[in-house]
PDB file of N, CA and C in Angstrom:
ATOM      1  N   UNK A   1      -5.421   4.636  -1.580  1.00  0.00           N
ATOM      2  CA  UNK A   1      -5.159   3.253  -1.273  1.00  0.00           C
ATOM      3  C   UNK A   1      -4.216   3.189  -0.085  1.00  0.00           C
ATOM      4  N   UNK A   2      -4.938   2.638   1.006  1.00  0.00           N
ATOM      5  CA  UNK A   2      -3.748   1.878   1.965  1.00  0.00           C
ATOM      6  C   UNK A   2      -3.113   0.066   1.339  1.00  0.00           C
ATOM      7  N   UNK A   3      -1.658   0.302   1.711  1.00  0.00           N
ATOM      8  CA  UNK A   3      -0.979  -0.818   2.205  1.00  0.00           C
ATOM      9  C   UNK A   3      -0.631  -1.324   3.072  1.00  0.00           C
ATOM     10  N   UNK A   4      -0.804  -2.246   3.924  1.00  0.00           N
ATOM     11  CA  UNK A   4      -0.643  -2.987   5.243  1.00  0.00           C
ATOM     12  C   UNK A   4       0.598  -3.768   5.028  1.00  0.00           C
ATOM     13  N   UNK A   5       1.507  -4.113   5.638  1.00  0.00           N
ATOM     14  CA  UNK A   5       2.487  -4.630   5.116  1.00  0.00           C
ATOM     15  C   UNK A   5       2.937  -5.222   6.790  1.00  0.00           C
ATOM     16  N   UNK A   6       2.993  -6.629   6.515  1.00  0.00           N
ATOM     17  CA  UNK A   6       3.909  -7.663   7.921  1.00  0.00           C
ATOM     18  C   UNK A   6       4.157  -8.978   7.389  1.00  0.00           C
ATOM     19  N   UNK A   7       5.241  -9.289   8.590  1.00  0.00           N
ATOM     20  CA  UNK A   7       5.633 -10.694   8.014  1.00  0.00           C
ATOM     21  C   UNK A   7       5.135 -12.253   8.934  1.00  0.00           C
ATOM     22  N   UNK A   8       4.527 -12.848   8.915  1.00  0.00           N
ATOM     23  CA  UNK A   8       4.506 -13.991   9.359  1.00  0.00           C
ATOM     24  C   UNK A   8       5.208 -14.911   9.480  1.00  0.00           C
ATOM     25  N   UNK A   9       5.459 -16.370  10.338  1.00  0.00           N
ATOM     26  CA  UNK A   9       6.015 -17.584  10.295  1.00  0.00           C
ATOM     27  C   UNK A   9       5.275 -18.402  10.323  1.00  0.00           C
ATOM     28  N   UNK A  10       5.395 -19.519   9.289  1.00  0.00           N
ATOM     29  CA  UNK A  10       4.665 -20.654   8.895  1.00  0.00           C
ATOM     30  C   UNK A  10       4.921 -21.689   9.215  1.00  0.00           C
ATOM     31  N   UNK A  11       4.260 -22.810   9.794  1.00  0.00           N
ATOM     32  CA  UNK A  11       5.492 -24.194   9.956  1.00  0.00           C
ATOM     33  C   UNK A  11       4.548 -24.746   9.137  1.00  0.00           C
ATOM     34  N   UNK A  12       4.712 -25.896   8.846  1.00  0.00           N
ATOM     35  CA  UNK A  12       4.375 -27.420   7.580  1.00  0.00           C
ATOM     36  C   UNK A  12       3.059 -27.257   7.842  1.00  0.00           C
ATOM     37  N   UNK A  13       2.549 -26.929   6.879  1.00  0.00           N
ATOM     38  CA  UNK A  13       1.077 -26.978   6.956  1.00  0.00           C
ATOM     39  C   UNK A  13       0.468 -28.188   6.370  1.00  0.00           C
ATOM     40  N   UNK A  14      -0.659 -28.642   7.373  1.00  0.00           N
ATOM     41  CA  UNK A  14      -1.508 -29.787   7.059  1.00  0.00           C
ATOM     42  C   UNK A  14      -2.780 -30.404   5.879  1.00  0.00           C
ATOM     43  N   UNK A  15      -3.132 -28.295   5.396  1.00  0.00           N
ATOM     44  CA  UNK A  15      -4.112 -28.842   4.739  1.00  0.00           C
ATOM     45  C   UNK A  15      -4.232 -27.077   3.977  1.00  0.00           C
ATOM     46  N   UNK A  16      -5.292 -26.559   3.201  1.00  0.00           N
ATOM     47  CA  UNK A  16      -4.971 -24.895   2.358  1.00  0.00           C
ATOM     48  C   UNK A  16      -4.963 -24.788   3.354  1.00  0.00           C
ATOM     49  N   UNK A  17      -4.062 -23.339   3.397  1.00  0.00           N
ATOM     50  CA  UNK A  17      -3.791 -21.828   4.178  1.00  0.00           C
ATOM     51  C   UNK A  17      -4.824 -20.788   3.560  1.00  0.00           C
ATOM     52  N   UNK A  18      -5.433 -20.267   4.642  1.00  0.00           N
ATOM     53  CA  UNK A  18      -6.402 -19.284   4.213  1.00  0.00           C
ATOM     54  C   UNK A  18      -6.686 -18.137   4.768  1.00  0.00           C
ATOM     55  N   UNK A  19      -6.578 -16.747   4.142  1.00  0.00           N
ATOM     56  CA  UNK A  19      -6.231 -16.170   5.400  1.00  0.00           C
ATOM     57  C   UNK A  19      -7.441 -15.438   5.203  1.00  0.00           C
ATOM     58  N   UNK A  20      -7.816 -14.685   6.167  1.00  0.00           N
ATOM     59  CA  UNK A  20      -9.298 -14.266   6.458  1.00  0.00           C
ATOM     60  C   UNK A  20      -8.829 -12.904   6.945  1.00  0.00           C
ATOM     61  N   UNK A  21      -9.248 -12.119   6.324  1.00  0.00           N
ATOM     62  CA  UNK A  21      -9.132 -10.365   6.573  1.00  0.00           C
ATOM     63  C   UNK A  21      -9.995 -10.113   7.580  1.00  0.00           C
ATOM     64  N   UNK A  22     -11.001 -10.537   8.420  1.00  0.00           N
ATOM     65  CA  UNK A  22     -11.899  -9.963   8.987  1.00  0.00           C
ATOM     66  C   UNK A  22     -13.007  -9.135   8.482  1.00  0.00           C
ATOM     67  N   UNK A  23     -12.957  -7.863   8.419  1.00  0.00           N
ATOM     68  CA  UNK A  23     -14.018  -7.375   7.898  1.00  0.00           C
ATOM     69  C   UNK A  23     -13.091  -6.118   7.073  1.00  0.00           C
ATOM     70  N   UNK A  24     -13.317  -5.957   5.913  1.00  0.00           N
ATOM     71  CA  UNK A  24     -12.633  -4.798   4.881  1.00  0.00           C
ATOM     72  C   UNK A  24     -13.815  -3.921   4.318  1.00  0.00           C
ATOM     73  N   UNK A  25     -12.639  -2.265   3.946  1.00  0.00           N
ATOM     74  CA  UNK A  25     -14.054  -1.419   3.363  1.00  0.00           C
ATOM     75  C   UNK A  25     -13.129  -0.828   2.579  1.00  0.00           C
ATOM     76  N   UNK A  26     -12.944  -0.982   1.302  1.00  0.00           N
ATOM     77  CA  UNK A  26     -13.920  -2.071   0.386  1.00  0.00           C
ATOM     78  C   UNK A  26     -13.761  -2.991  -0.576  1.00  0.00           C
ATOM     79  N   UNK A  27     -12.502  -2.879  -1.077  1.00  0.00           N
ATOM     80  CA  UNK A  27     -11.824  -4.336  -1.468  1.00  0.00           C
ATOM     81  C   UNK A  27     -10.575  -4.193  -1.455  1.00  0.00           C
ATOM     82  N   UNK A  28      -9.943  -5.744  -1.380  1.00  0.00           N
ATOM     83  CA  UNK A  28      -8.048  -5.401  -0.910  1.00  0.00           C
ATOM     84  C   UNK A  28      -7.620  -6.688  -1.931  1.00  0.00           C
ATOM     85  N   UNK A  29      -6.618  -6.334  -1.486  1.00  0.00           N
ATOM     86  CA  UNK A  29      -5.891  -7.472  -2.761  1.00  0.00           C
ATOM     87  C   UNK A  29      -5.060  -7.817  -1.740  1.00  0.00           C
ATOM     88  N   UNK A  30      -4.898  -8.896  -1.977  1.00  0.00           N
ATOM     89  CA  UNK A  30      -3.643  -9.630  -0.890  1.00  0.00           C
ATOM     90  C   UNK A  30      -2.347 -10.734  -1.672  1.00  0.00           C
ATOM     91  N   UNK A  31      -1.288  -9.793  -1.289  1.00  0.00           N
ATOM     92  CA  UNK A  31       0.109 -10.370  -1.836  1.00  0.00           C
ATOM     93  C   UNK A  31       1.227 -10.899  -0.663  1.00  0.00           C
ATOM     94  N   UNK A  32       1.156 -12.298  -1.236  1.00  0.00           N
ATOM     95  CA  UNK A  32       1.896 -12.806  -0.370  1.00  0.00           C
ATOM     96  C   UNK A  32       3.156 -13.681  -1.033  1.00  0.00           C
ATOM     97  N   UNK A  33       4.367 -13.159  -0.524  1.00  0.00           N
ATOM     98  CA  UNK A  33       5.829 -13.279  -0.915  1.00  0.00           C
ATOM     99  C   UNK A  33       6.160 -12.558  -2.554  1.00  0.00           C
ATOM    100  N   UNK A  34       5.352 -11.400  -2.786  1.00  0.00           N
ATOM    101  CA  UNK A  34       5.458 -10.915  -3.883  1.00  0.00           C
ATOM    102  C   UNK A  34       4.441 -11.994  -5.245  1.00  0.00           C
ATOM    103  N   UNK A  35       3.729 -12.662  -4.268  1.00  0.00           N
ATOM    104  CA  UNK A  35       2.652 -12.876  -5.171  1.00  0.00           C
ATOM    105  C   UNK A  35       1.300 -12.839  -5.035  1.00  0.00           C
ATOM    106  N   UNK A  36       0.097 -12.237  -6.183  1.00  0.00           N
ATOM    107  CA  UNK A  36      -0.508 -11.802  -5.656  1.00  0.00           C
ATOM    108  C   UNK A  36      -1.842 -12.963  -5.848  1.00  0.00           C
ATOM    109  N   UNK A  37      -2.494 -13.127  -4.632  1.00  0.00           N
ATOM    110  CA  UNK A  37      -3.302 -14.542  -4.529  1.00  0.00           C
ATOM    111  C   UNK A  37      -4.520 -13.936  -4.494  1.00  0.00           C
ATOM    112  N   UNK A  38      -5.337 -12.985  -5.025  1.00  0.00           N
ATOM    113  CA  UNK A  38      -6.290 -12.649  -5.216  1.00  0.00           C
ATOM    114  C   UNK A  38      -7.228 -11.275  -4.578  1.00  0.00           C
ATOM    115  N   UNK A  39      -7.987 -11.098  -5.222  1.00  0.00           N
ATOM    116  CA  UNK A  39      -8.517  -9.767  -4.895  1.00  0.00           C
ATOM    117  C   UNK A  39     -10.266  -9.989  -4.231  1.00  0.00           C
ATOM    118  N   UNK A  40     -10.938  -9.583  -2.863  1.00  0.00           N
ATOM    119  CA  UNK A  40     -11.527  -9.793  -2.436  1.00  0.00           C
ATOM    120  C   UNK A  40     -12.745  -8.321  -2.350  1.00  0.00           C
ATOM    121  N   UNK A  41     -13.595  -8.157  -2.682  1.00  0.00           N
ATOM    122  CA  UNK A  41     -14.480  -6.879  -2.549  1.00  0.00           C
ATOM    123  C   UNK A  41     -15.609  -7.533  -1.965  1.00  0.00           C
ATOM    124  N   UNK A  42     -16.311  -8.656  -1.155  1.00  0.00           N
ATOM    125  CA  UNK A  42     -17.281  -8.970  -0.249  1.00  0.00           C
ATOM    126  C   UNK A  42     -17.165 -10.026   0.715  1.00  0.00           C
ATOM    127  N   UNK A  43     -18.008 -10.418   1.684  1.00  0.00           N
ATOM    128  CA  UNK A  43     -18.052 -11.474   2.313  1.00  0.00           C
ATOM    129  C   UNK A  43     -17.918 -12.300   1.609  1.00  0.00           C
ATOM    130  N   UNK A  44     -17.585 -14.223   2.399  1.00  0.00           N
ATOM    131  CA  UNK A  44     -16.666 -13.837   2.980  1.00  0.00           C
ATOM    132  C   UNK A  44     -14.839 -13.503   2.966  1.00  0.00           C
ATOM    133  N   UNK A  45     -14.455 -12.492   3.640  1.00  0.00           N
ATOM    134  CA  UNK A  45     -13.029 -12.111   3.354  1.00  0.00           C
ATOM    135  C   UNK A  45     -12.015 -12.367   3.345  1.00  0.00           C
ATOM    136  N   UNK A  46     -12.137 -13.420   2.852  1.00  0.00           N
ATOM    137  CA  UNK A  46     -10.905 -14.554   2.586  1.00  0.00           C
ATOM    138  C   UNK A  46     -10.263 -15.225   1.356  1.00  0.00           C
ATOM    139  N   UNK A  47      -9.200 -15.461   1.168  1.00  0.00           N
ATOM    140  CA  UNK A  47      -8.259 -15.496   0.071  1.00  0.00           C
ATOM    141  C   UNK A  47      -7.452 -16.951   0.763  1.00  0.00           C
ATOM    142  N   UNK A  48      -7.450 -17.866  -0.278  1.00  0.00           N
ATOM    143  CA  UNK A  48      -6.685 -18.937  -0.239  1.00  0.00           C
ATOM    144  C   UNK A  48      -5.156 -17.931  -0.882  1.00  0.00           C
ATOM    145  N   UNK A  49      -4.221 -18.984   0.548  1.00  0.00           N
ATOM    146  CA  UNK A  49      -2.670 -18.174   0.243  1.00  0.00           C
ATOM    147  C   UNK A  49      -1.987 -19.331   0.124  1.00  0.00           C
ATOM    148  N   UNK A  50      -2.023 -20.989  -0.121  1.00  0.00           N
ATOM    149  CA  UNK A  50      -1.515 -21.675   0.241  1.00  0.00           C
ATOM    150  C   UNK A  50      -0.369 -21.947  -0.925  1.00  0.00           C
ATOM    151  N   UNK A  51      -0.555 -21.927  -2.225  1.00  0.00           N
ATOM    152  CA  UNK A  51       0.546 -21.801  -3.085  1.00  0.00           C
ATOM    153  C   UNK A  51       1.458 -20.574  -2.805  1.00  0.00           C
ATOM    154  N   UNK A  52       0.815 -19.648  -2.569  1.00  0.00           N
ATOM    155  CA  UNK A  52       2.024 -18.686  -2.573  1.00  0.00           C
ATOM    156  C   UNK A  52       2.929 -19.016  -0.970  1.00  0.00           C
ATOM    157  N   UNK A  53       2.259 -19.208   0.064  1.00  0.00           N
ATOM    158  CA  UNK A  53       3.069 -19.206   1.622  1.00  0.00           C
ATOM    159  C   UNK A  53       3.968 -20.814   0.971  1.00  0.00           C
ATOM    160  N   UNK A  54       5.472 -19.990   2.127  1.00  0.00           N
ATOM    161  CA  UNK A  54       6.392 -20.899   2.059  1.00  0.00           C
ATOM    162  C   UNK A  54       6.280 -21.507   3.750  1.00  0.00           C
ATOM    163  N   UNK A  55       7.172 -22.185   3.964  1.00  0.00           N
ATOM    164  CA  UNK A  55       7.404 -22.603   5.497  1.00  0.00           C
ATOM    165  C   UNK A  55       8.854 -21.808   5.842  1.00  0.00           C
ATOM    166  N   UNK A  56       8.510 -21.119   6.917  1.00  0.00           N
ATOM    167  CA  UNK A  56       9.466 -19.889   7.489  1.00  0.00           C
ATOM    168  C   UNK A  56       8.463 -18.211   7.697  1.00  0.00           C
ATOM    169  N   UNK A  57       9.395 -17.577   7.442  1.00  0.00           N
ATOM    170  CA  UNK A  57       9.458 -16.295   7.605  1.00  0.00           C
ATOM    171  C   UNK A  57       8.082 -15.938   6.315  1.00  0.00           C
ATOM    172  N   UNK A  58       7.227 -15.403   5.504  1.00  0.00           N
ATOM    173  CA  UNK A  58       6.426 -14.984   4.867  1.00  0.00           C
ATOM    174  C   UNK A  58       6.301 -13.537   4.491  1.00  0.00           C
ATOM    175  N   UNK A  59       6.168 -12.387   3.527  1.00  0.00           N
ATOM    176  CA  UNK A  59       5.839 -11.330   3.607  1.00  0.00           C
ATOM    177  C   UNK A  59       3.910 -11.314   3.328  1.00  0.00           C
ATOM    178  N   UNK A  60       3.709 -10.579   3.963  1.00  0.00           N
ATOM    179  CA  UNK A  60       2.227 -10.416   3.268  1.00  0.00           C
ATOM    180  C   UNK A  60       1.898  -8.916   3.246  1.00  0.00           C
ATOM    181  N   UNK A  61       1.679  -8.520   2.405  1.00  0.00           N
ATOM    182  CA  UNK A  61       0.735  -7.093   2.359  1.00  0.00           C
ATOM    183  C   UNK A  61      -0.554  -7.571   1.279  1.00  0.00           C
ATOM    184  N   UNK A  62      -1.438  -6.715   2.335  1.00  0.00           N
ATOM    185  CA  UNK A  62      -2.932  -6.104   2.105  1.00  0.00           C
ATOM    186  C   UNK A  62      -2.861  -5.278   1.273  1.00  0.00           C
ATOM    187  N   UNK A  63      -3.464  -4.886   0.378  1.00  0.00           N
ATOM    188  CA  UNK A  63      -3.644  -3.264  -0.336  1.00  0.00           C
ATOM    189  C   UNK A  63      -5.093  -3.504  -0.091  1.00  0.00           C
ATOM    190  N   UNK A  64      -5.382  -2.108  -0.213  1.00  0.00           N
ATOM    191  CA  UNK A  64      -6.997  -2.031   0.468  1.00  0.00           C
ATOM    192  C   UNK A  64      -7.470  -0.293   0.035  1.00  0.00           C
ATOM    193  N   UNK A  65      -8.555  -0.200  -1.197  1.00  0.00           N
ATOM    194  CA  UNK A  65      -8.453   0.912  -1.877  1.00  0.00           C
ATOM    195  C   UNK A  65      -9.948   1.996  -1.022  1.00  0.00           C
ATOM    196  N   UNK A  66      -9.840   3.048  -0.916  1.00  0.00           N
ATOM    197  CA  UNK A  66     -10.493   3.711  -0.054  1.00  0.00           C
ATOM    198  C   UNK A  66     -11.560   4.153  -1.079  1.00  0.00           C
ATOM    199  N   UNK A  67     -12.671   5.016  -0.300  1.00  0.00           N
ATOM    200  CA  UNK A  67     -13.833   5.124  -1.298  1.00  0.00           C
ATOM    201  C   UNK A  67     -13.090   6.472  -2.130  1.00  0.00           C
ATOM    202  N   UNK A  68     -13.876   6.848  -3.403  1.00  0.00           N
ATOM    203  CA  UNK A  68     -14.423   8.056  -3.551  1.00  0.00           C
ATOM    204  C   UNK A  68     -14.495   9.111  -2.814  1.00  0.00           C
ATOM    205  N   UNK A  69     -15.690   8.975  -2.010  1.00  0.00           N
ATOM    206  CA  UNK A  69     -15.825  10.410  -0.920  1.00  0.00           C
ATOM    207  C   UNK A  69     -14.902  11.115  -0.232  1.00  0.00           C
ATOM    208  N   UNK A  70     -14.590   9.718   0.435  1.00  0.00           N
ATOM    209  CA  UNK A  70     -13.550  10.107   1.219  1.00  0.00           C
ATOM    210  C   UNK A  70     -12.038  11.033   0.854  1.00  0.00           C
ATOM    211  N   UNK A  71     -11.703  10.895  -0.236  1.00  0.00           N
ATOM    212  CA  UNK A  71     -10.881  11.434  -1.268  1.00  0.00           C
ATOM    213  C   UNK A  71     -11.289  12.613  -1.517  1.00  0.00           C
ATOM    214  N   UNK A  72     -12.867  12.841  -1.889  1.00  0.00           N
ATOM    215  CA  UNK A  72     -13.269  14.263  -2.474  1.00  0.00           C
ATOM    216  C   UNK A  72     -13.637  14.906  -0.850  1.00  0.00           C
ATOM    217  N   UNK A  73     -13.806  14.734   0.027  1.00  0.00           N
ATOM    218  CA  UNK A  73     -13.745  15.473   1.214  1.00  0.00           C
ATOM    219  C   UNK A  73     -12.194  15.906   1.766  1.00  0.00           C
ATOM    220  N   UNK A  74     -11.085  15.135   1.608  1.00  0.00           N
ATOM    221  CA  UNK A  74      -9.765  15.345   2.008  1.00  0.00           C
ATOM    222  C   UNK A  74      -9.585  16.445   1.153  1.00  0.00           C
ATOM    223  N   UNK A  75      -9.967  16.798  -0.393  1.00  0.00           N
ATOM    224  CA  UNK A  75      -9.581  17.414  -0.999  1.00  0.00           C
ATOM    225  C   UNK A  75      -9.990  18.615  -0.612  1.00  0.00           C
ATOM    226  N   UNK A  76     -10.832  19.053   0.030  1.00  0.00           N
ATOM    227  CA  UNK A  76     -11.896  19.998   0.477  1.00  0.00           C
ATOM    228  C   UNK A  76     -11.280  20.431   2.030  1.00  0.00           C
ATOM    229  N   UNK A  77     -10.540  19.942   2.414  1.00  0.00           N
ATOM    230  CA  UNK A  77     -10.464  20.425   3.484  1.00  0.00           C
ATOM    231  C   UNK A  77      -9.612  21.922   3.354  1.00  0.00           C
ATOM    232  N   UNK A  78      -9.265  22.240   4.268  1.00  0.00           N
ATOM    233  CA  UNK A  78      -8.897  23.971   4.052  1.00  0.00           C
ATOM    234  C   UNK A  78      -7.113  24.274   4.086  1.00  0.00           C
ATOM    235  N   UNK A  79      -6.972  22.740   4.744  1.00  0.00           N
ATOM    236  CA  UNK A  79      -4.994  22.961   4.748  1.00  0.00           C
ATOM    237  C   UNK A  79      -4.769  22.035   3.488  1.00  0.00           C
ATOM    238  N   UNK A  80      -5.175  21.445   3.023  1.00  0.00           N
ATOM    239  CA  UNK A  80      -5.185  20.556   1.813  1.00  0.00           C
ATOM    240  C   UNK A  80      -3.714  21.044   1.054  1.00  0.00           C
ATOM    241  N   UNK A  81      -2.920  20.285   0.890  1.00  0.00           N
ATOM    242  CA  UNK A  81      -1.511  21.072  -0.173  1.00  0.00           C
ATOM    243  C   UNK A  81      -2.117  20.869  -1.622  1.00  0.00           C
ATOM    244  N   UNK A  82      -2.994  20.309  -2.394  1.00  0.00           N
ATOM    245  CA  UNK A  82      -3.092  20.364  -3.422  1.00  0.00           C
ATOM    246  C   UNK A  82      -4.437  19.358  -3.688  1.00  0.00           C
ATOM    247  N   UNK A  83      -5.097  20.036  -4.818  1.00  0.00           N
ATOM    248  CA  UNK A  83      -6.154  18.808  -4.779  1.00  0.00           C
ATOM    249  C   UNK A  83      -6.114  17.776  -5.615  1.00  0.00           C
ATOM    250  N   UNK A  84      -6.326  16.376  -5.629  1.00  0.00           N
ATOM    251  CA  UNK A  84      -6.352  15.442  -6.294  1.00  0.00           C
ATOM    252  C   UNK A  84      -7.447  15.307  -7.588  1.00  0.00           C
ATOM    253  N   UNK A  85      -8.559  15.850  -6.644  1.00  0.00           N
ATOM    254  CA  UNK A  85     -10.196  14.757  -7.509  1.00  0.00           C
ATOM    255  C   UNK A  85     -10.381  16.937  -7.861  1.00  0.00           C
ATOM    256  N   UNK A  86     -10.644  17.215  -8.992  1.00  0.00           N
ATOM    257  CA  UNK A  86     -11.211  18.395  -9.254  1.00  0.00           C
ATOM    258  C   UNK A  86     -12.462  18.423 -10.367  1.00  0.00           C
ATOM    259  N   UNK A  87     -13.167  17.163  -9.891  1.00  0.00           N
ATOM    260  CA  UNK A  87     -14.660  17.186 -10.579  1.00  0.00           C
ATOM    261  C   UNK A  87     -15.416  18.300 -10.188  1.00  0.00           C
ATOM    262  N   UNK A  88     -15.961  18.821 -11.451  1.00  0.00           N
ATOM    263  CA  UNK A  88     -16.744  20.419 -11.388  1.00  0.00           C
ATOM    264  C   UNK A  88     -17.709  19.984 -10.030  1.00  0.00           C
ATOM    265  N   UNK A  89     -18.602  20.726  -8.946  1.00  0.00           N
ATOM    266  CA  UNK A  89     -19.892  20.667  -8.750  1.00  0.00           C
ATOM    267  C   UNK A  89     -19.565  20.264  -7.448  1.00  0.00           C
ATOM    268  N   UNK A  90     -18.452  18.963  -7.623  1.00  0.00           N
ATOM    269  CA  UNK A  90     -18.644  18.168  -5.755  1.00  0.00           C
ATOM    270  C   UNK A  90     -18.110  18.979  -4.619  1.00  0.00           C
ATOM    271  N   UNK A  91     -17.528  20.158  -4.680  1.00  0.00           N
ATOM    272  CA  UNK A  91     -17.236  20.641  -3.880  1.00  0.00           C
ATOM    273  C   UNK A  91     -18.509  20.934  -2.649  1.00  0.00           C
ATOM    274  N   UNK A  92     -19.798  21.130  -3.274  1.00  0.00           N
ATOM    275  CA  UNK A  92     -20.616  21.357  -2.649  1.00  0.00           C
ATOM    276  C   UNK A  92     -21.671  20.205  -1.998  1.00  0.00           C
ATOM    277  N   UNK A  93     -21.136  19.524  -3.002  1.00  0.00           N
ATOM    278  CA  UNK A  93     -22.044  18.473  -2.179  1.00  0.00           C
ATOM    279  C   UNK A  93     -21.271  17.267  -1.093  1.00  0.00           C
ATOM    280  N   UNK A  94     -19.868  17.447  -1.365  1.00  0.00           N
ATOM    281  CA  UNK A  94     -19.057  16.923  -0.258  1.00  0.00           C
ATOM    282  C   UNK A  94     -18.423  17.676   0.429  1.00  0.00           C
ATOM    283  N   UNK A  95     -18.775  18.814   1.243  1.00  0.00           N
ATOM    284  CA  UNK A  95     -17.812  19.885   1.775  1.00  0.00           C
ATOM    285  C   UNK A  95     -16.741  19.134   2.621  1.00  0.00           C
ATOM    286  N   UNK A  96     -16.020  19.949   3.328  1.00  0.00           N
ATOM    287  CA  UNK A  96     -14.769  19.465   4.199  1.00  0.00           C
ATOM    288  C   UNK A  96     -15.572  19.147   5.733  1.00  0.00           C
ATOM    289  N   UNK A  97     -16.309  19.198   6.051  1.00  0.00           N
ATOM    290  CA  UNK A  97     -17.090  18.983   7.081  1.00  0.00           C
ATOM    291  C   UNK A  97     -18.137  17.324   7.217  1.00  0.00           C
ATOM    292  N   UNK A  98     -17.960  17.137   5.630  1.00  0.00           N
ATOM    293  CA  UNK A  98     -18.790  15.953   5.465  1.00  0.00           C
ATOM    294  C   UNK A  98     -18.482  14.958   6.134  1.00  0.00           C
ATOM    295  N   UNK A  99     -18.954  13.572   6.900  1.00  0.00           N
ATOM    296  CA  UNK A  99     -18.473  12.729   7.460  1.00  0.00           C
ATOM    297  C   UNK A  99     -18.033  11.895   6.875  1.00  0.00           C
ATOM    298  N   UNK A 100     -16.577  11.511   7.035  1.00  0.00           N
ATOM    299  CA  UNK A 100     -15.878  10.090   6.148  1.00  0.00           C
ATOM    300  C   UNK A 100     -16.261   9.014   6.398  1.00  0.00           C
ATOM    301  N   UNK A 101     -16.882   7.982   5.005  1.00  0.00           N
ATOM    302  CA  UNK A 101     -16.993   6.427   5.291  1.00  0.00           C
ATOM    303  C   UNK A 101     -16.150   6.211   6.188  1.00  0.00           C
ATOM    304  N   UNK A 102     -16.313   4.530   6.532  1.00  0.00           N
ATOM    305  CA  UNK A 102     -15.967   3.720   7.357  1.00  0.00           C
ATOM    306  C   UNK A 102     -15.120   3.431   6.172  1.00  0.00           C
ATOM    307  N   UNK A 103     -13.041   3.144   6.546  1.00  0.00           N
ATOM    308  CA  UNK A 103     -12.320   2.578   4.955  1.00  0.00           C
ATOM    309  C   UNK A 103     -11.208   1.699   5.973  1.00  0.00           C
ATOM    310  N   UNK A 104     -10.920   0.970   5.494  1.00  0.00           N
ATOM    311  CA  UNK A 104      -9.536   0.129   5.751  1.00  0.00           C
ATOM    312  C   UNK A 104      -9.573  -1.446   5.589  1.00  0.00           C
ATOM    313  N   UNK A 105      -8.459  -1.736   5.821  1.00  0.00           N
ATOM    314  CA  UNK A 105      -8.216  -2.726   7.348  1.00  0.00           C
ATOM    315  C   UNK A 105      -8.883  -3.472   8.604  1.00  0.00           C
ATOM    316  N   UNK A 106     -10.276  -3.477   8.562  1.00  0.00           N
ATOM    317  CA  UNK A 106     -10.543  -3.556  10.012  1.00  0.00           C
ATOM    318  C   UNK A 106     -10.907  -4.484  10.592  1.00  0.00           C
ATOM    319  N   UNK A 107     -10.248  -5.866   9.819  1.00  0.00           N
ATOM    320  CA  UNK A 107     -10.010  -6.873  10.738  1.00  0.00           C
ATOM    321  C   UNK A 107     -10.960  -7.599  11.570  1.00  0.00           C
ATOM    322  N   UNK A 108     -10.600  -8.773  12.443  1.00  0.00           N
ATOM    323  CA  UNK A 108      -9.319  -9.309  12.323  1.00  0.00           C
ATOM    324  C   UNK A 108      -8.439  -9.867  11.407  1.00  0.00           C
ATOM    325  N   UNK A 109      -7.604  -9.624  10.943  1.00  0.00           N
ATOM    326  CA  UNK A 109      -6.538 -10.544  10.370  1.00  0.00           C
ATOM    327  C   UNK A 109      -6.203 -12.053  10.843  1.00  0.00           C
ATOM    328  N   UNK A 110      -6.856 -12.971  10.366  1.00  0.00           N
ATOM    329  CA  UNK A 110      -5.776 -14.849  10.980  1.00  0.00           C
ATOM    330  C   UNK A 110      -5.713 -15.533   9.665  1.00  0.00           C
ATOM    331  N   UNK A 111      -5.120 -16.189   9.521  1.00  0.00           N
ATOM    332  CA  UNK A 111      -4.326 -17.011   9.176  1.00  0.00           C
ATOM    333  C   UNK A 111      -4.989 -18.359   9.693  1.00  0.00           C
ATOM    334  N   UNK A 112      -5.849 -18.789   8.531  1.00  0.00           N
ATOM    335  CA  UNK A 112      -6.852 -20.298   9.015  1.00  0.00           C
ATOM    336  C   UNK A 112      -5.945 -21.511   8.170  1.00  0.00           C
ATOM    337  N   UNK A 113      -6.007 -22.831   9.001  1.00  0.00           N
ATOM    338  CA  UNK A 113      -5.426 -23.774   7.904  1.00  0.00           C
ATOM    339  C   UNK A 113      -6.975 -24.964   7.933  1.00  0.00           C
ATOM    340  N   UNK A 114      -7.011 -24.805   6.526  1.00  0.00           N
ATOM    341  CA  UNK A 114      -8.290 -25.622   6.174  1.00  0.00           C
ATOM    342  C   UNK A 114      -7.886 -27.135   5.760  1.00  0.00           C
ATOM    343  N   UNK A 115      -8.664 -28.431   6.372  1.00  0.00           N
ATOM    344  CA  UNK A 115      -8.030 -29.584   6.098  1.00  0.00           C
ATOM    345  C   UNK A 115      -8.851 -30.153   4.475  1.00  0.00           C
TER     346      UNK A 115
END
């Protein structure tokens, strides 16, 4: 799992706050001021934040959980300090050479106000 973590400024908003992840792989949860306003796994990628955002300063973090594979290939690699995932068999069918999904973050991130 990645966490994304920044802070925003809000002034008086007119109508919901909604914030729109852009495009995510493959679902994130989004917490804003230590509360958490919902969890998103498809189009489109957006989460009403308007109860939780204050007017000022804001924290928001993303959490955003990575696949499977990608995990059992890191584990496989050859400097690896220790392995995580030690399911019998996948070593072979995910070697350290395998190509990693597409995982994160990848945006854009805005901040829509809906009337």
């Amino acid at each position: 799992m990645a966490a994304y973590c920044n802070t925003l400024s809000v002034g008086k908003l007119g109508g919901r706050a909604v914030l729109d992840l852009g495009d995510v792989k493959n679902i994130a949860e989004v917490i804003v001021n230590g509360k958490s306003c919902g969890t998103v796994w498809k189009e489109p990628w957006t989460v009403d934040v308007t109860d939780a955002l204050r007017e000022g300063e804001n924290s928001l973090e993303i959490k955003v959980a990575d696949l499977w594979v990608n995990r059992l290939v890191g584990d496989n690699q050859p400097d690896a300090p220790e392995r995580i995932c030690t399911t019998p068999g996948v070593q072979s069918i995910y070697p350290a050479d395998y190509p990693l999904k597409e995982a994160g973050l990848l945006g854009p991130v805005r901040l829509l106000e809906r009337k």
